[in-house]
Protein backbone atom coordinates (compact mmCIF):
# COMPACT_ATOMS: atom_id res chain seq x y z
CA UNK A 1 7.65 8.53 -23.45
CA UNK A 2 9.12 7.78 -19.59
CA UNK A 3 7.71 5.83 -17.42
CA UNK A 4 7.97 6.50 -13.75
CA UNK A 5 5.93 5.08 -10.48
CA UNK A 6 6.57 7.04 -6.78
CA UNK A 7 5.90 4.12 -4.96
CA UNK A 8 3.60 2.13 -2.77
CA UNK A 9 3.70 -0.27 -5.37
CA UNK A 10 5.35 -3.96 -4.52
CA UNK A 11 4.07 -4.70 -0.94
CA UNK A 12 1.45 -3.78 1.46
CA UNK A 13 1.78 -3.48 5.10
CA UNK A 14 0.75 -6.53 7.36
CA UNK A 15 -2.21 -5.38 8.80
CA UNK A 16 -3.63 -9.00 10.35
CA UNK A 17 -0.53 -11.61 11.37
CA UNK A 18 -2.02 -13.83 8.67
CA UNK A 19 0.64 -16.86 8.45
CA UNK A 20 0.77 -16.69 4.53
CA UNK A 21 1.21 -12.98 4.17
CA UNK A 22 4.58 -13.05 3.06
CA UNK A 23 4.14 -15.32 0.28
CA UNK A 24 0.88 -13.55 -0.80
CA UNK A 25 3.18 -10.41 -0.65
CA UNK A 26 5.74 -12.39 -2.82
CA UNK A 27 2.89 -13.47 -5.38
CA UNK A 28 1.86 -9.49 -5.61
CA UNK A 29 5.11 -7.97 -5.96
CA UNK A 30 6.20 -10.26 -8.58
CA UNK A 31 3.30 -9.76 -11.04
CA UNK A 32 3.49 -6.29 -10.54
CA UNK A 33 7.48 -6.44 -11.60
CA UNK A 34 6.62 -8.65 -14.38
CA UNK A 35 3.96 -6.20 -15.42
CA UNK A 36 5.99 -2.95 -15.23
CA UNK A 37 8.32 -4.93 -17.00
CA UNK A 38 6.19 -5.86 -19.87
CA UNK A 39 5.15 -2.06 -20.24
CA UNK A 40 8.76 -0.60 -20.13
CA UNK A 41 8.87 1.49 -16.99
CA UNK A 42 11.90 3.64 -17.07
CA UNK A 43 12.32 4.26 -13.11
CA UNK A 44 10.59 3.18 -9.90
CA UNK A 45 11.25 5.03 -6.36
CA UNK A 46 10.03 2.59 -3.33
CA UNK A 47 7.99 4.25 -0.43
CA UNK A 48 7.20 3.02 3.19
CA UNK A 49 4.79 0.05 2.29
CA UNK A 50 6.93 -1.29 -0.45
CA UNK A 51 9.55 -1.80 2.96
CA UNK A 52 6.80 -4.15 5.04
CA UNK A 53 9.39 -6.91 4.69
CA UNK A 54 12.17 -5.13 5.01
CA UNK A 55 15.27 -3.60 2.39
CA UNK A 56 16.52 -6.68 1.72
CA UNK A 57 13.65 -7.78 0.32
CA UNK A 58 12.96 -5.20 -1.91
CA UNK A 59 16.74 -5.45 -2.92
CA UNK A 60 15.82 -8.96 -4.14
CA UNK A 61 12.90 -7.58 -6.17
CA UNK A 62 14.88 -4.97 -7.71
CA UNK A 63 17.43 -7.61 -9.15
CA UNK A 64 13.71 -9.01 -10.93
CA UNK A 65 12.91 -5.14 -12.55
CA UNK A 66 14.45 -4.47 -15.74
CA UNK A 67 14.43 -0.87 -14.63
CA UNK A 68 16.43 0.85 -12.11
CA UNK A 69 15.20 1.33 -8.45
CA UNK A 70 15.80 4.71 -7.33
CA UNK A 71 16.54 6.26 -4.01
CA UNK A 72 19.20 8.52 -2.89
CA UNK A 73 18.64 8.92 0.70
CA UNK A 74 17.87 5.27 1.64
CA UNK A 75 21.89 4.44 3.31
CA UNK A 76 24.05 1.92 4.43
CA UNK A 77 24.92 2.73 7.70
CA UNK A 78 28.70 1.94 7.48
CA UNK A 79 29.48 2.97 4.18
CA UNK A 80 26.89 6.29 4.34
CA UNK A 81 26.46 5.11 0.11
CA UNK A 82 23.18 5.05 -0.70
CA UNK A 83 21.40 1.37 -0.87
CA UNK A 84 19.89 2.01 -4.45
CA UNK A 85 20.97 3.98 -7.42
CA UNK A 86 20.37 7.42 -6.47
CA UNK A 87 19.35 9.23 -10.09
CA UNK A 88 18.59 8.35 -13.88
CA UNK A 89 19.49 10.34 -16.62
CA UNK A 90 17.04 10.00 -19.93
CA UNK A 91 18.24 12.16 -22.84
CA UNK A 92 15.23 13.17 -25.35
CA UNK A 93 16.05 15.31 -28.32
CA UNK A 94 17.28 18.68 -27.39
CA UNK A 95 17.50 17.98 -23.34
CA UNK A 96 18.82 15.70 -20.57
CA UNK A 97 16.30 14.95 -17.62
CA UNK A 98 17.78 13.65 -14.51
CA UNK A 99 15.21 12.03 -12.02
CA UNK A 100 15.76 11.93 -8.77
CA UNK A 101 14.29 9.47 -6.14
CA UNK A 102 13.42 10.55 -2.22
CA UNK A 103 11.80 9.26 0.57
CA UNK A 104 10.93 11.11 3.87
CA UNK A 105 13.03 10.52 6.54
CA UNK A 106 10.01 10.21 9.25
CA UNK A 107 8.83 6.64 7.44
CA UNK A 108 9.72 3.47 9.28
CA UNK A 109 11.41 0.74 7.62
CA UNK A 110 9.79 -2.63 7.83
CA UNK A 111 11.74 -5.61 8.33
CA UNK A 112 13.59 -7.80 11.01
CA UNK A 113 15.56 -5.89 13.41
CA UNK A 114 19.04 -6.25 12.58
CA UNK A 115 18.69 -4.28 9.96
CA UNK A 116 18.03 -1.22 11.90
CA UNK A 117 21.28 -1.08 12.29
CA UNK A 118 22.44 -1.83 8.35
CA UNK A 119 20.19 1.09 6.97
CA UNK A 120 19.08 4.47 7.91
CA UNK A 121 17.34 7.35 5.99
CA UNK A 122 19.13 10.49 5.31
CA UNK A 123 17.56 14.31 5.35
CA UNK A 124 16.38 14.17 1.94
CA UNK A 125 16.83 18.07 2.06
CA UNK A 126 20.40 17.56 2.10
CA UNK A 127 20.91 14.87 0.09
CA UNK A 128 19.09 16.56 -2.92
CA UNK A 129 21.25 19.43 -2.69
CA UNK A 130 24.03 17.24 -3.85
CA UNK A 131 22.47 15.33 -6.63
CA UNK A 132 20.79 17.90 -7.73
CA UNK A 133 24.39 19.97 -8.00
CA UNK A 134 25.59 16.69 -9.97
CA UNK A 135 22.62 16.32 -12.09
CA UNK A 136 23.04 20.28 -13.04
CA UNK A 137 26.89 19.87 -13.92
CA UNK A 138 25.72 16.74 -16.06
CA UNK A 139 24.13 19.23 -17.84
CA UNK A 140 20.30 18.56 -17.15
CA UNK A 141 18.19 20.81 -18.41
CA UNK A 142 14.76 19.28 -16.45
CA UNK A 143 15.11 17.85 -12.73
CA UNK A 144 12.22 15.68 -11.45
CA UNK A 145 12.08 14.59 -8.41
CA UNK A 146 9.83 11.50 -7.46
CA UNK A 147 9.52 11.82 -3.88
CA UNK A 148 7.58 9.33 -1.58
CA UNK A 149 6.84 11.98 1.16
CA UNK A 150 4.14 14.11 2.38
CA UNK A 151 2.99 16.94 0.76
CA UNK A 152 4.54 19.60 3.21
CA UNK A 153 7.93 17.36 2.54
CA UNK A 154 7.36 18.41 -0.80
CA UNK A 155 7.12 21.70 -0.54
CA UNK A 156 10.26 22.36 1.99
CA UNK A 157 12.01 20.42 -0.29
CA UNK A 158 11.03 22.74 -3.41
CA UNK A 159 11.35 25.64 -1.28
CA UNK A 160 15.23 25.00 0.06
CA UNK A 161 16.96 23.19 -3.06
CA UNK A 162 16.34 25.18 -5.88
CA UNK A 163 16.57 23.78 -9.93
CA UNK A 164 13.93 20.60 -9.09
CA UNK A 165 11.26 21.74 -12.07
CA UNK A 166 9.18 18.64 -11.21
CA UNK A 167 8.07 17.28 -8.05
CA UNK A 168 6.16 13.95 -8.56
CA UNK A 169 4.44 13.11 -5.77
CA UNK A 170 4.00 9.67 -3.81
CA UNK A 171 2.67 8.67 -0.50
CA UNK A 172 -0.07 11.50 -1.32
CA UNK A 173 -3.08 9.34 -1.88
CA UNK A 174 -5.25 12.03 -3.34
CA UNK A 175 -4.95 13.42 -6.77
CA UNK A 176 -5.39 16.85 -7.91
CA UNK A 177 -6.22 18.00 -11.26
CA UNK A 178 -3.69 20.70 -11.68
CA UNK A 179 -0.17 20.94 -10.48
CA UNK A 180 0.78 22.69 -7.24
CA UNK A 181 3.05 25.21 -7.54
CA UNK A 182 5.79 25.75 -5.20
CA UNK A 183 8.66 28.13 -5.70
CA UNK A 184 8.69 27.66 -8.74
CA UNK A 185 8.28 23.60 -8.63
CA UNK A 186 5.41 22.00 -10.16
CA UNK A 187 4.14 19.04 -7.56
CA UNK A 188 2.49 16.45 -9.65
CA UNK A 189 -0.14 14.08 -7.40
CA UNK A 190 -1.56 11.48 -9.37
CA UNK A 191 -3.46 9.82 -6.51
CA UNK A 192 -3.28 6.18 -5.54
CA UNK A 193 -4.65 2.46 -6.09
CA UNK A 194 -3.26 2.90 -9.79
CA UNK A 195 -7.13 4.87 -10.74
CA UNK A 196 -4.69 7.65 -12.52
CA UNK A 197 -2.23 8.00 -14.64
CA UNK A 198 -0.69 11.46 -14.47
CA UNK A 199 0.66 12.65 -17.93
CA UNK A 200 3.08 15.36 -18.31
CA UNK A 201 4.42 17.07 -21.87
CA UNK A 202 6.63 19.19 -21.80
CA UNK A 203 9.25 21.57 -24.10
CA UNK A 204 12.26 23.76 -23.81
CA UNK A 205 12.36 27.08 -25.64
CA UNK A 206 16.05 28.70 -24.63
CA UNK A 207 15.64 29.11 -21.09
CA UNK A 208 12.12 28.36 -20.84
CA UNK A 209 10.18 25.25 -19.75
CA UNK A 210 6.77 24.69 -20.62
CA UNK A 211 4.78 21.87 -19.67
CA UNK A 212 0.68 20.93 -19.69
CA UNK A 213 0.03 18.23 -16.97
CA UNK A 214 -3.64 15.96 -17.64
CA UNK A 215 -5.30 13.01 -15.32
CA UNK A 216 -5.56 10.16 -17.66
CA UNK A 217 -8.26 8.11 -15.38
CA UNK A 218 -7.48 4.11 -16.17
CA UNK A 219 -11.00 2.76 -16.89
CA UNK A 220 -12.12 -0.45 -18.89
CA UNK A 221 -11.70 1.86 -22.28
CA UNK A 222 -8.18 0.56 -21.55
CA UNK A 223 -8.19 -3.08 -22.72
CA UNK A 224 -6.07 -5.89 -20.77
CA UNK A 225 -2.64 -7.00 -22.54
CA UNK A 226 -3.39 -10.05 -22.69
CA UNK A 227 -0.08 -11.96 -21.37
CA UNK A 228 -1.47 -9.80 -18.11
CA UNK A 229 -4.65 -11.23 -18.38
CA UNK A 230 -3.01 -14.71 -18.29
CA UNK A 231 -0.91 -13.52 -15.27
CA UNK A 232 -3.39 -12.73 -13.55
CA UNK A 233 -5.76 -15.39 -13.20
CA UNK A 234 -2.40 -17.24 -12.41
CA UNK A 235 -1.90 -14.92 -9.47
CA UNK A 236 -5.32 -14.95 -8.45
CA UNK A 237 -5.14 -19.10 -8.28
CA UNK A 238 -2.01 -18.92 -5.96
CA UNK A 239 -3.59 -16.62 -4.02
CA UNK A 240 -6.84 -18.82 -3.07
CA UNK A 241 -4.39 -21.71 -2.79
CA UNK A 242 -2.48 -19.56 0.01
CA UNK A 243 -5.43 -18.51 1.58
CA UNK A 244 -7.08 -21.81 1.55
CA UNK A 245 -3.43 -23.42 3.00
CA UNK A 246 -3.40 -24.20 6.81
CA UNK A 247 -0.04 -23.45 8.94
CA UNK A 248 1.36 -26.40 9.88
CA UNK A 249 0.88 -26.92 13.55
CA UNK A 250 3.49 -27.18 16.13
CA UNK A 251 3.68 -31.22 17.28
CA UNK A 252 2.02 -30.93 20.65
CA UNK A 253 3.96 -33.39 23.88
CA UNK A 254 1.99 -35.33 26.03
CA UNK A 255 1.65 -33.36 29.65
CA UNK A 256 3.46 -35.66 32.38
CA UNK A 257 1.26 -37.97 33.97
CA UNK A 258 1.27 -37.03 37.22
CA UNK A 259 0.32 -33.74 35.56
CA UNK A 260 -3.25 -32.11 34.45
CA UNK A 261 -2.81 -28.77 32.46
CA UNK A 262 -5.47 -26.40 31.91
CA UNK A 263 -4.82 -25.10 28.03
CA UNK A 264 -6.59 -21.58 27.66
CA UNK A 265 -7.14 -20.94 24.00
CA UNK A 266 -5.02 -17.32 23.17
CA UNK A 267 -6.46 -17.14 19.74
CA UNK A 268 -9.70 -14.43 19.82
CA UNK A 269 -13.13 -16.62 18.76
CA UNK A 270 -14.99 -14.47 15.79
CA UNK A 271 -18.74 -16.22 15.71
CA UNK A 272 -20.93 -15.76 12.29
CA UNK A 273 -23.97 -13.47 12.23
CA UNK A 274 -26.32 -16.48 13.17
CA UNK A 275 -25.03 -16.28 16.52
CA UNK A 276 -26.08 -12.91 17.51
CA UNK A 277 -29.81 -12.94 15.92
CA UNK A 278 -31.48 -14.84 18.92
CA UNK A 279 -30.49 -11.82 21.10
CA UNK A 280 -30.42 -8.52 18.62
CA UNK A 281 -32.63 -9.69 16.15
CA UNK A 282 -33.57 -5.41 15.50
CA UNK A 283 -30.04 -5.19 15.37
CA UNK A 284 -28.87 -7.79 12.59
CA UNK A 285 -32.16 -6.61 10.80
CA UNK A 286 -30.94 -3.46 10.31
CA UNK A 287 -27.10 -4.56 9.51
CA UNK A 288 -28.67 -6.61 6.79
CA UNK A 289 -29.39 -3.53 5.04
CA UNK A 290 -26.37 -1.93 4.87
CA UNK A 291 -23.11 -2.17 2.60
CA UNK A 292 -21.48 -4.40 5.40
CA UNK A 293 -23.99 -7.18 4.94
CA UNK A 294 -22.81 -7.17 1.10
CA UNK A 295 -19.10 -6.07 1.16
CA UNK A 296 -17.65 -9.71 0.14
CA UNK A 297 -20.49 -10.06 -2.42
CA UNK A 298 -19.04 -6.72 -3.65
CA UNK A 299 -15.38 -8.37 -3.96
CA UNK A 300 -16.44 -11.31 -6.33
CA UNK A 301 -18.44 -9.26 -8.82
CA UNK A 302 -14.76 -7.44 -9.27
CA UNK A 303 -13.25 -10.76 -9.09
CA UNK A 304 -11.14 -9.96 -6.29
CA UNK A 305 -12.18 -12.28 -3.56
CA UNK A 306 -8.95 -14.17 -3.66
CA UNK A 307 -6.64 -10.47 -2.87
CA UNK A 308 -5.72 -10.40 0.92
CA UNK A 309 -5.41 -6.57 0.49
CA UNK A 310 -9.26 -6.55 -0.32
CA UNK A 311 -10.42 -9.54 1.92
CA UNK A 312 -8.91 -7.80 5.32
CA UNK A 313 -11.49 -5.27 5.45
CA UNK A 314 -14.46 -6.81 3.13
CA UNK A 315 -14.51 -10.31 5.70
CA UNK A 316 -14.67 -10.98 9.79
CA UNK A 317 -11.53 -12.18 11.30
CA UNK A 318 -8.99 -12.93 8.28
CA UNK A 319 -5.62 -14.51 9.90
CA UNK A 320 -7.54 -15.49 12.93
CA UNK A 321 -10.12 -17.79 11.06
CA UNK A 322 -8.53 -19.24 8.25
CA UNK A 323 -11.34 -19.32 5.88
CA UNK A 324 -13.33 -16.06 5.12
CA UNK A 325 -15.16 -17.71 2.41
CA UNK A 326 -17.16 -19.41 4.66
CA UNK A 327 -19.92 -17.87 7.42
CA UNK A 328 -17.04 -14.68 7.89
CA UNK A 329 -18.20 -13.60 4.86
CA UNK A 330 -19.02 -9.53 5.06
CA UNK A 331 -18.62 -7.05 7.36
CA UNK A 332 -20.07 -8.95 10.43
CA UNK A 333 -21.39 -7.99 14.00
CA UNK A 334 -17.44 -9.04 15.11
CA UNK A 335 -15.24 -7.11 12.96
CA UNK A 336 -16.45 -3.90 14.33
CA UNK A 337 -17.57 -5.11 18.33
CA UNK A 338 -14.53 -7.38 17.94
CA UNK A 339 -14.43 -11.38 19.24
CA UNK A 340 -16.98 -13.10 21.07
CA UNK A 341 -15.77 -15.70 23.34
CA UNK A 342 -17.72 -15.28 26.72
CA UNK A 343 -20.13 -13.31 25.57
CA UNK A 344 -22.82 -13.27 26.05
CA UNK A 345 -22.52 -16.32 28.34
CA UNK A 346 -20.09 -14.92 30.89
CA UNK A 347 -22.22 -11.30 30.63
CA UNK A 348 -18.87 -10.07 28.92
CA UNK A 349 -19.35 -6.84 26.85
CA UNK A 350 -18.21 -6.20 23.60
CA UNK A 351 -15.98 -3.98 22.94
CA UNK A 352 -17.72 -0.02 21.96
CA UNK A 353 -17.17 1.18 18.38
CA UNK A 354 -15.25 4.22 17.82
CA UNK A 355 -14.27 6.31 14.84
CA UNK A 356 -10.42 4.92 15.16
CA UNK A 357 -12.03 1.30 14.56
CA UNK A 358 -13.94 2.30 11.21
CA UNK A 359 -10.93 4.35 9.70
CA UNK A 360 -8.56 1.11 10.04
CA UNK A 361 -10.58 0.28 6.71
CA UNK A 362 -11.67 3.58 5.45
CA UNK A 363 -8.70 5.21 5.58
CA UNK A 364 -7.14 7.58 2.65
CA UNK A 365 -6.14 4.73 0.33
CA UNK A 366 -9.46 3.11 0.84
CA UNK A 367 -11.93 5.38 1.60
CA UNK A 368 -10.69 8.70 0.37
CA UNK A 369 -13.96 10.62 0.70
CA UNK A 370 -14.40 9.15 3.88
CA UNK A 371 -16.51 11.15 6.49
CA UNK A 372 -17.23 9.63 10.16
CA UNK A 373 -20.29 10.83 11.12
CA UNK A 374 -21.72 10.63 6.98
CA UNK A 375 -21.01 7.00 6.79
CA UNK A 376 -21.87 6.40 10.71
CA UNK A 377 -25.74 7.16 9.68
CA UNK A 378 -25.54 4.58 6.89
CA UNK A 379 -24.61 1.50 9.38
CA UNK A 380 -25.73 2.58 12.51
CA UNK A 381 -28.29 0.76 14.82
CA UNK A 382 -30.37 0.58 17.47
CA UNK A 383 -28.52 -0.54 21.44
């Protein structure tokens, strides 16, 4: 059996300025490295999100992963080598299969900015050609690609570099029960959020390939190892320490004397539900019945209240208020109308709710039967 991931997998992307996402990004990536290590991946392929800190970070992690990182297009800039080991090679009885990691080239790097000029993504097009050439004289019987890229990526890819039998997709957050085909490529997608595991036989018969592709959908019937289960109540304690911590706050100087300063707050005010009753009472009434009103309560019965990827969209103002546990608890009034300072005593309005505002949270990953004006119904309410 190999074991292969497409990516998506070590980091998330900053969505909130939060002070401790780094570390919490740290905490994640590193269980997840110990994890794949404890189950013996064979291969692992970054994608975009895995780069929210930048390459050299995920350079570091790789040196913690006792498998290889793949990715053939992914360059230094002076050198034009690539950054990662380009291909595997896993020999079964009877045939060699060389896998091949991609990314697309339209994916930003995270990161600080000098190393914009370190890095840069080649055409994966062009790049495969050549591996795949090597992989070929290296006598390879089965290419597989895992490619973090989009699904039409996929398929130009398949369609202009020919000998890639396997195309396993990342970036893709769906899955799909069968394999696309694609001149003469099977595309894999396995979906996202780890909910699948796609599993793929296959034999050679002379010149022929034949393989059978299944969904393998990861529910509790799969028990817990349980040096993971230890890990992660570990993680799940540094995580609510993190959250919990305070940034340390800049030493503030005394203004001159002979000097009054005015100091106008800059960071956006995010009141609790009790503050909006007195005025919309019909309004929070009708919130109160909806999944909003229960969407933290809905993170501690999975006993994931303490995950910064979960808490960003299931409380009100994370990395503005540093405690969600508290009276941000939920989908409140504020996290879709936005802050409240100087309303309603300044007559300020709030800001209007539009369907870019609700897909920030139910996006693909999230959300991936998502529908705006479906799930509008379920939380609207009266002006």
């Amino acid at each position: 059996m190999i074991l292969v991931d497409t990516g998506d997998l070590l980091y998330y992307r900053p969505p909130t300025g939060h002070p401790n996402e780094k570390k919490t990004g740290d905490l994640k990536a590193a269980l997840y490295t110990k994890t794949y290590n404890l189950m013996g991946y064979d291969a692992f392929t970054p994608g975009e999100l895995d780069f929210s800190f930048g390459v050299g970070e995920i350079v570091r992690m790789s040196k913690r992963a006792n498998f290889p990182f793949l990715l053939a297009n992914l360059m230094f800039t002076q050198s034009h080598k690539p950054v990662f080991k380009p291909y595997l090679i896993k020999e079964l009885p009877g045939v060699k299969i060389g896998f091949l990691g991609l990314i697309s080239k339209e994916v930003s790097l995270g990161g600080p900015p000098e190393e914009n000029k370190k890095y840069y993504l080649a055409d994966p097009i062009e790049v495969a050609k050549k591996f795949v050439a090597e992989l070929k004289k290296k006598k390879c019987r089965v290419i597989v690609v895992l490619g973090h890229m989009e699904l039409a990526g996929q398929e130009m890819l398949a369609k202009n570099v020919p000998g890639i039998q396997f195309i396993l997709s990342g970036h893709v957050p769906h899955h799909q029960p069968h394999p696309l085909d694609a001149n003469g490529s099977e595309i894999i997608m396995a979906g996202s959020r780890g909910e699948h595991l796609g599993q793929v036989d296959f034999f050679v018969e002379q010149k022929r390939i034949y393989s059978h592709f299944q969904l393998v959908t990861l529910s509790a019937e799969f028990a817990d190892h349980p040096q993971v289960q230890e890990w992660l109540v570990q993680y799940k304690a540094d995580l609510q320490k993190l959250i919990q911590t305070r940034p340390q706050a800049s030493p503030r100087r005394s203004p001159p004397a002979a000097r009054r300063e005015v100091v106008i707050p800059v960071t956006p005010l995010y009141m609790g539900e009790n503050h909006c009753i007195s005025c919309h009472p019909q309004q929070h009434q009708s919130w109160t019945g909806t999944a909003h009103a229960r969407a933290y309560q809905a993170l501690s019965q999975q006993n994931k209240s303490s995950d910064p990827t979960c808490l960003t969209c299931h409380t009100t103002g994370l990395g503005v208020v540093k405690n969600p546990n508290a009276f941000l608890a939920n989908v409140q009034c504020k996290a879709c109308h936005g802050p409240a300072e100087g309303h309603p005593e300044l007559r300020r309005s709030l800001s209007p709710v539009a369907e870019d505002q609700c897909r920030k949270c139910h996006n693909p990953g999230n959300s991936p039967n998502f529908k705006y004006p479906t799930y509008l119904q379920k939380v609207r309410h009266q002006k």
